[in-house]
PDB file of N, CA and C in Angstrom:
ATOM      1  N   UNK A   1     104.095 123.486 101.834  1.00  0.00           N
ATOM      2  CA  UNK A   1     103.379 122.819 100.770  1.00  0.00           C
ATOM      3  C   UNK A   1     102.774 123.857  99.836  1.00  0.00           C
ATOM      4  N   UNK A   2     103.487 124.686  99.328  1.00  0.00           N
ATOM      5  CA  UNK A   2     103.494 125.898  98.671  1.00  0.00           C
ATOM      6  C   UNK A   2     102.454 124.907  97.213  1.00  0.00           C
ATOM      7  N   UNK A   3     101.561 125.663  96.806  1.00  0.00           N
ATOM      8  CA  UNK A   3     100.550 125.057  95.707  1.00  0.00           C
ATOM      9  C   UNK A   3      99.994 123.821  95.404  1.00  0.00           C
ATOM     10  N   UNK A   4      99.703 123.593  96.908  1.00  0.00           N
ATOM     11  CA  UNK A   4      99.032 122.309  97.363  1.00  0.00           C
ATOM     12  C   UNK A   4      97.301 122.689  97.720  1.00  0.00           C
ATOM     13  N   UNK A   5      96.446 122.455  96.738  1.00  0.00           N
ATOM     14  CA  UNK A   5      95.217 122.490  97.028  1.00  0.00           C
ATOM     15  C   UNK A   5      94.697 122.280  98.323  1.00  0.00           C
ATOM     16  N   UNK A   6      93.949 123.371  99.287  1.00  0.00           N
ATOM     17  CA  UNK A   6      93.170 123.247 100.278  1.00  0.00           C
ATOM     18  C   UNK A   6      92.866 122.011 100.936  1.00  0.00           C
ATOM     19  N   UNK A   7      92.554 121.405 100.110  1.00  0.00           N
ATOM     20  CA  UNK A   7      91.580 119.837  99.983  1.00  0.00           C
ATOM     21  C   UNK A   7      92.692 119.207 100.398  1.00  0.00           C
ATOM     22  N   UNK A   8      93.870 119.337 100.242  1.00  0.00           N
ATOM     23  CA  UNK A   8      95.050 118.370 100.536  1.00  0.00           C
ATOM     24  C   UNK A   8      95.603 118.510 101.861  1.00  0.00           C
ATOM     25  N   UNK A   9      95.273 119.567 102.458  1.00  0.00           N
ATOM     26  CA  UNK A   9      95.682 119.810 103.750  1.00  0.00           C
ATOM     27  C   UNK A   9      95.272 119.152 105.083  1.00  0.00           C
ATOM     28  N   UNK A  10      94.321 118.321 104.559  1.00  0.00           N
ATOM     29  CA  UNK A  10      93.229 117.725 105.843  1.00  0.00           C
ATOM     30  C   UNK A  10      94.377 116.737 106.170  1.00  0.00           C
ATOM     31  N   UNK A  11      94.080 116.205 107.549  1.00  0.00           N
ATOM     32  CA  UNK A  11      94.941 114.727 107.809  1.00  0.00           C
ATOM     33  C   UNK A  11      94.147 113.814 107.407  1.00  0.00           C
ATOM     34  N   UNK A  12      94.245 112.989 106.478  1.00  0.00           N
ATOM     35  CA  UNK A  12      94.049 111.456 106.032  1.00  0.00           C
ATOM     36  C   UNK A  12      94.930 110.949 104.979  1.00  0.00           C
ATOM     37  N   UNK A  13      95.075 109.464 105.867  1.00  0.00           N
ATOM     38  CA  UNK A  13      96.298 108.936 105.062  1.00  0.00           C
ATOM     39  C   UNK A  13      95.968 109.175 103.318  1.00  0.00           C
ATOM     40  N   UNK A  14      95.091 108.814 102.951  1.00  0.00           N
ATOM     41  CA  UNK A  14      94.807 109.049 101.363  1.00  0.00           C
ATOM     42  C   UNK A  14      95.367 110.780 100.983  1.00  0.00           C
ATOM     43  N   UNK A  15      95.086 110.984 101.678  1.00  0.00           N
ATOM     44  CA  UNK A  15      95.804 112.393 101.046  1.00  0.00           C
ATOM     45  C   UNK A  15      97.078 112.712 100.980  1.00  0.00           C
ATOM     46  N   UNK A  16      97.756 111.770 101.753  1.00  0.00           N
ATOM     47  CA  UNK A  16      98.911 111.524 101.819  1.00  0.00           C
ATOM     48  C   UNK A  16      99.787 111.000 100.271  1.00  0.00           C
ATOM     49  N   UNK A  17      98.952 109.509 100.087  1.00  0.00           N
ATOM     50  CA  UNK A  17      99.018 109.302  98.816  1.00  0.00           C
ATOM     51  C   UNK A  17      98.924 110.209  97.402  1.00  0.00           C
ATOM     52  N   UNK A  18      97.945 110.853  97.767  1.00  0.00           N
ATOM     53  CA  UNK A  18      97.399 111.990  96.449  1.00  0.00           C
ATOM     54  C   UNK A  18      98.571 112.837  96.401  1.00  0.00           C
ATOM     55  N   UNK A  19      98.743 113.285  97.813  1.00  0.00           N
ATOM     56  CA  UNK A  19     100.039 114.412  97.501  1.00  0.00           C
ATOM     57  C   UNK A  19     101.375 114.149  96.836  1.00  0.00           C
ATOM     58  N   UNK A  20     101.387 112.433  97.083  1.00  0.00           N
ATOM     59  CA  UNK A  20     102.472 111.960  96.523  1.00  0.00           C
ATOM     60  C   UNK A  20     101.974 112.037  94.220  1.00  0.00           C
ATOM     61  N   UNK A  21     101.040 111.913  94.585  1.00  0.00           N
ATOM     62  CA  UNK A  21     100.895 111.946  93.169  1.00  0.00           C
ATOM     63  C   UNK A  21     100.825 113.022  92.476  1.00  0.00           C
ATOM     64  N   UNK A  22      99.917 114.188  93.455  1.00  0.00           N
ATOM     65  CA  UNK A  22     100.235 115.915  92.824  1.00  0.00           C
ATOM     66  C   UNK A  22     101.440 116.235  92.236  1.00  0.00           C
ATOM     67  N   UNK A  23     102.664 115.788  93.030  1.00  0.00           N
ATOM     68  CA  UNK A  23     104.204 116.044  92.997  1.00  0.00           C
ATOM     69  C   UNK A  23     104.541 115.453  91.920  1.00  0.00           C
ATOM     70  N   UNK A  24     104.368 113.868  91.800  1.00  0.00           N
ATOM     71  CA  UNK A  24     104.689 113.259  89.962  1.00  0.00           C
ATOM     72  C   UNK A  24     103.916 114.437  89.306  1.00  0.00           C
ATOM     73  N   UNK A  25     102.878 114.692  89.358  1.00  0.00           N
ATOM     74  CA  UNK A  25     101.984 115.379  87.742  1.00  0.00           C
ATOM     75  C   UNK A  25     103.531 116.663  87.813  1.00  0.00           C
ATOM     76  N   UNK A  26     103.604 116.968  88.365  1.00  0.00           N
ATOM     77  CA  UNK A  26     104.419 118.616  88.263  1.00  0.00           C
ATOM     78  C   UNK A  26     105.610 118.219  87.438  1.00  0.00           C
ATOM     79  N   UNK A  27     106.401 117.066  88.257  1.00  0.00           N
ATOM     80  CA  UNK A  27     107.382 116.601  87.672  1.00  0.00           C
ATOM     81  C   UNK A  27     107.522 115.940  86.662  1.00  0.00           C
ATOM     82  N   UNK A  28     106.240 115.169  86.107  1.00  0.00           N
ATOM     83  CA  UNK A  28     106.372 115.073  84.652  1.00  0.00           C
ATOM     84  C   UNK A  28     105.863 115.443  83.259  1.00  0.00           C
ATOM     85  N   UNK A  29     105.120 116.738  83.718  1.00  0.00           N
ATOM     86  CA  UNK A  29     104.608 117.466  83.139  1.00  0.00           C
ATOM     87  C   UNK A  29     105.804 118.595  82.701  1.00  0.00           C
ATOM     88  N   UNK A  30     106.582 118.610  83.367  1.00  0.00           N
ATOM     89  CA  UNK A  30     108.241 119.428  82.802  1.00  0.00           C
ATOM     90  C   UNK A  30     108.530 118.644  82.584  1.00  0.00           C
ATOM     91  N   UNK A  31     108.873 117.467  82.688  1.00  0.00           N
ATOM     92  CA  UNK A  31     109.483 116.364  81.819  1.00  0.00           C
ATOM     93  C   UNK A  31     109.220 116.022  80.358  1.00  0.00           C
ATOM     94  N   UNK A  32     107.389 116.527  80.123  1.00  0.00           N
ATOM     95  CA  UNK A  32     107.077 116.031  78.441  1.00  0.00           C
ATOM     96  C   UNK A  32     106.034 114.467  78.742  1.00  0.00           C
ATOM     97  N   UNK A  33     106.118 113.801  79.799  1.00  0.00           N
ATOM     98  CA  UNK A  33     105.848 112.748  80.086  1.00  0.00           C
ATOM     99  C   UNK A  33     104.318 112.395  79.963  1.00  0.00           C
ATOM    100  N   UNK A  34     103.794 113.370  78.941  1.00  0.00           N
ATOM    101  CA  UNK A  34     102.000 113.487  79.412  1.00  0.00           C
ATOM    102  C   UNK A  34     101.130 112.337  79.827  1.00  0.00           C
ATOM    103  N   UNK A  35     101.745 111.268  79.326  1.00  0.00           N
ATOM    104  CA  UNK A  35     100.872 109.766  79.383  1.00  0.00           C
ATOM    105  C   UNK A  35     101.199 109.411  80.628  1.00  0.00           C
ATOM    106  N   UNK A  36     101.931 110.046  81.401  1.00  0.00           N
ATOM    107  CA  UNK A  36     101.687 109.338  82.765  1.00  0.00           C
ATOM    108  C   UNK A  36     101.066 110.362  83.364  1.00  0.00           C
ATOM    109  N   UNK A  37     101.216 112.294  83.284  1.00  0.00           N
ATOM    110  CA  UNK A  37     100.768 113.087  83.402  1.00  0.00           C
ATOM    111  C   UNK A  37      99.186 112.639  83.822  1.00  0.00           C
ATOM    112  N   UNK A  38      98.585 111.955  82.959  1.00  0.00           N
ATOM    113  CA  UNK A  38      97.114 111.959  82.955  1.00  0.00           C
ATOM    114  C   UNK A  38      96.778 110.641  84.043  1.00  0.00           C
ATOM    115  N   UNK A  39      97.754 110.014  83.955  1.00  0.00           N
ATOM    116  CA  UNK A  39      97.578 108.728  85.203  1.00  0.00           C
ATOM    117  C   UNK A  39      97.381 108.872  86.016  1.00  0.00           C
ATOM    118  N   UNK A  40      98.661 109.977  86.227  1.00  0.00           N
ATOM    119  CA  UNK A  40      98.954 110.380  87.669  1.00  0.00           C
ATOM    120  C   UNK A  40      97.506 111.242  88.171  1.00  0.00           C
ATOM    121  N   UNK A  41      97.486 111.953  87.839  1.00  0.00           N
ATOM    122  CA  UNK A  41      95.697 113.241  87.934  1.00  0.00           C
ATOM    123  C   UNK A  41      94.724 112.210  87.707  1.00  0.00           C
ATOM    124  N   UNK A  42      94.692 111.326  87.671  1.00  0.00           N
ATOM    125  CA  UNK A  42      93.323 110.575  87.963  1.00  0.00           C
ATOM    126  C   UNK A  42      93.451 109.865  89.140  1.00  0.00           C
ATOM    127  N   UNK A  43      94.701 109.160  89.062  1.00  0.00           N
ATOM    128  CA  UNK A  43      94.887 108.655  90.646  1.00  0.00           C
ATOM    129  C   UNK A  43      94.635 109.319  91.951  1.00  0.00           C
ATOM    130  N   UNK A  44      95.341 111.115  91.649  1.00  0.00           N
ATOM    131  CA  UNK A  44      95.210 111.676  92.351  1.00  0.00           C
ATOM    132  C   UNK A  44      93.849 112.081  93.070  1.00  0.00           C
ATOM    133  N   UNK A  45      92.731 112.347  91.866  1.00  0.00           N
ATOM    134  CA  UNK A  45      91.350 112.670  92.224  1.00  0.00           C
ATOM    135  C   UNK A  45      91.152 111.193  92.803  1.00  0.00           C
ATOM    136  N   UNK A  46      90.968 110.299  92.559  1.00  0.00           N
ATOM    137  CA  UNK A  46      90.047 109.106  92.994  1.00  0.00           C
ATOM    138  C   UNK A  46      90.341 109.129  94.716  1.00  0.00           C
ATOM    139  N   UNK A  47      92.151 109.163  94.944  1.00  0.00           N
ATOM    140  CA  UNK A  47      92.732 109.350  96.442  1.00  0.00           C
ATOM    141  C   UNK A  47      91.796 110.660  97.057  1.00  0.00           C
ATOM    142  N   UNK A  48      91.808 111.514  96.145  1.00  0.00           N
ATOM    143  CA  UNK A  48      91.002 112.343  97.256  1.00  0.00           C
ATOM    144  C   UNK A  48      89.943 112.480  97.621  1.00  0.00           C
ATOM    145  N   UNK A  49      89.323 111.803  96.863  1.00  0.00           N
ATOM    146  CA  UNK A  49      87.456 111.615  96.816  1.00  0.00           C
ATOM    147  C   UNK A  49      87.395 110.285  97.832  1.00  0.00           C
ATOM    148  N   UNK A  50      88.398 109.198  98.151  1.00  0.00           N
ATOM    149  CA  UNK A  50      87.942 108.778  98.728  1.00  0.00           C
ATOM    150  C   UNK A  50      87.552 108.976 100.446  1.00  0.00           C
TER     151      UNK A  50
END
């Protein structure tokens, strides 16, 4: 999990989720896709805060 924030490493299912969403931001952020770009990174924080 090469450039996966610390914070993501813990076991809980939510982080599970988040990681799934870290991976969209990367991938559509080379894509050009910014409007989901910013979806995705908020989803992601809220999953990990919870």
């Amino acid at each position: 999990m090469d450039g996966v924030p610390s914070c993501m490493k813990k076991k809980n299912p939510w982080f599970d989720y988040a990681l799934d969403d870290f991976k969209a931001i990367g991938v559509l952020f080379n894509e050009g896709v910014y409007r989901l770009v910013c979806f995705h990174a908020q989803q992601f924080v809220e999953k990990v805060l919870k």
